[in-house]
Protein backbone atom coordinates (compact mmCIF):
# COMPACT_ATOMS: atom_id res chain seq x y z
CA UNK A 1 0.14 11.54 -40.15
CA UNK A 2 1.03 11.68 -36.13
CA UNK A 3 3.66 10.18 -34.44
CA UNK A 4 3.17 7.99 -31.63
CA UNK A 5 5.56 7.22 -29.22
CA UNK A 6 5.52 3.57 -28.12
CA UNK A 7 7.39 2.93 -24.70
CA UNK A 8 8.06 -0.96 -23.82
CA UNK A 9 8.43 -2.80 -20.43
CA UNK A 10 11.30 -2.37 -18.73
CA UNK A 11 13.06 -0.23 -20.92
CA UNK A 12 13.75 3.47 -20.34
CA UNK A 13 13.38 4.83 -24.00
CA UNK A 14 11.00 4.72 -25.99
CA UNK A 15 10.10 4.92 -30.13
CA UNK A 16 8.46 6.39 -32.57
CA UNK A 17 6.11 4.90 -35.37
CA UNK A 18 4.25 7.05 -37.65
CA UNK A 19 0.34 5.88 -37.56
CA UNK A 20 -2.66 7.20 -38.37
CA UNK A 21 -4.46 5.82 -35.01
CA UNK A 22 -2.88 4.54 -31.59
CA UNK A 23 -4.41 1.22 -32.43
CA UNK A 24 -2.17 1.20 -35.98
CA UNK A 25 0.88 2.22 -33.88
CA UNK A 26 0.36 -0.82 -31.80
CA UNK A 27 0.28 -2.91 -34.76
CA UNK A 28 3.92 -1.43 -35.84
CA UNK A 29 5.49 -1.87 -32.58
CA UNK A 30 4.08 -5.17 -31.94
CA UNK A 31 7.00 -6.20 -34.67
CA UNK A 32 9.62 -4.97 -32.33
CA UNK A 33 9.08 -8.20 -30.01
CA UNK A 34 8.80 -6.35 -26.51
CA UNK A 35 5.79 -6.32 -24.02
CA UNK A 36 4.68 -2.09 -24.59
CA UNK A 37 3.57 -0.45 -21.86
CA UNK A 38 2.10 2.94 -22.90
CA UNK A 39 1.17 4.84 -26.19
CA UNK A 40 1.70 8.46 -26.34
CA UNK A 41 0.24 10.68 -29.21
CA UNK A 42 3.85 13.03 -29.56
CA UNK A 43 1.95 16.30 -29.81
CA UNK A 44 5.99 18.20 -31.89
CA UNK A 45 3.98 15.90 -34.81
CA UNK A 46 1.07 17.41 -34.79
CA UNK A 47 0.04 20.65 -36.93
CA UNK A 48 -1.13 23.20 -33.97
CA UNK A 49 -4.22 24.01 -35.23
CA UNK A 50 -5.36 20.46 -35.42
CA UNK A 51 -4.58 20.15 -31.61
CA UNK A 52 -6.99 20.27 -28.73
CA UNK A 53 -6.08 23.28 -26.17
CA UNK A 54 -4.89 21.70 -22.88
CA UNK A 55 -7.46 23.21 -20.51
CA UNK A 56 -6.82 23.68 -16.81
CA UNK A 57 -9.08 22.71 -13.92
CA UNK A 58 -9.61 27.04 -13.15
CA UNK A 59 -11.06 27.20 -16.94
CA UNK A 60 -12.84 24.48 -16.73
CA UNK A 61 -14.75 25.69 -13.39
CA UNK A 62 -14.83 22.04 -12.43
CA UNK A 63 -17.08 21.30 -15.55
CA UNK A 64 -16.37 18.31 -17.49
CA UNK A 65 -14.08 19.47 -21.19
CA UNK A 66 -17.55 17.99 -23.39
């Protein structure tokens, strides 16, 4: 399972909840009491050959990635 990294209002660090969706990560964090802000899949927690290549705009020849 990913790690997601869950970063709260007004607070500079952030932490990490293992969860199989972002939606399951929220439901962790929401036990920590603070307002989050973002959720962040943290891609070091992911095997590499289940991740998506990062494409850039020049390989993408302004197509759309689907």
């Amino acid at each position: 399972m990913p790690d997601f990294r869950v970063f709260f209002a007004g607070a500079a660090d952030a932490l990490l909840f293992n969860a199989r969706s972002p939606g399951e990560a929220r439901a962790k964090a929401q036990g920590v009491g603070r307002p989050i802000r973002k959720i962040k899949l943290d891609r070091e927690t992911v095997d590499p050959c289940h991740r998506a290549p990062r494409l850039t705009r020049r390989e993408l020849n302004g197509k759309p990635p689907c």
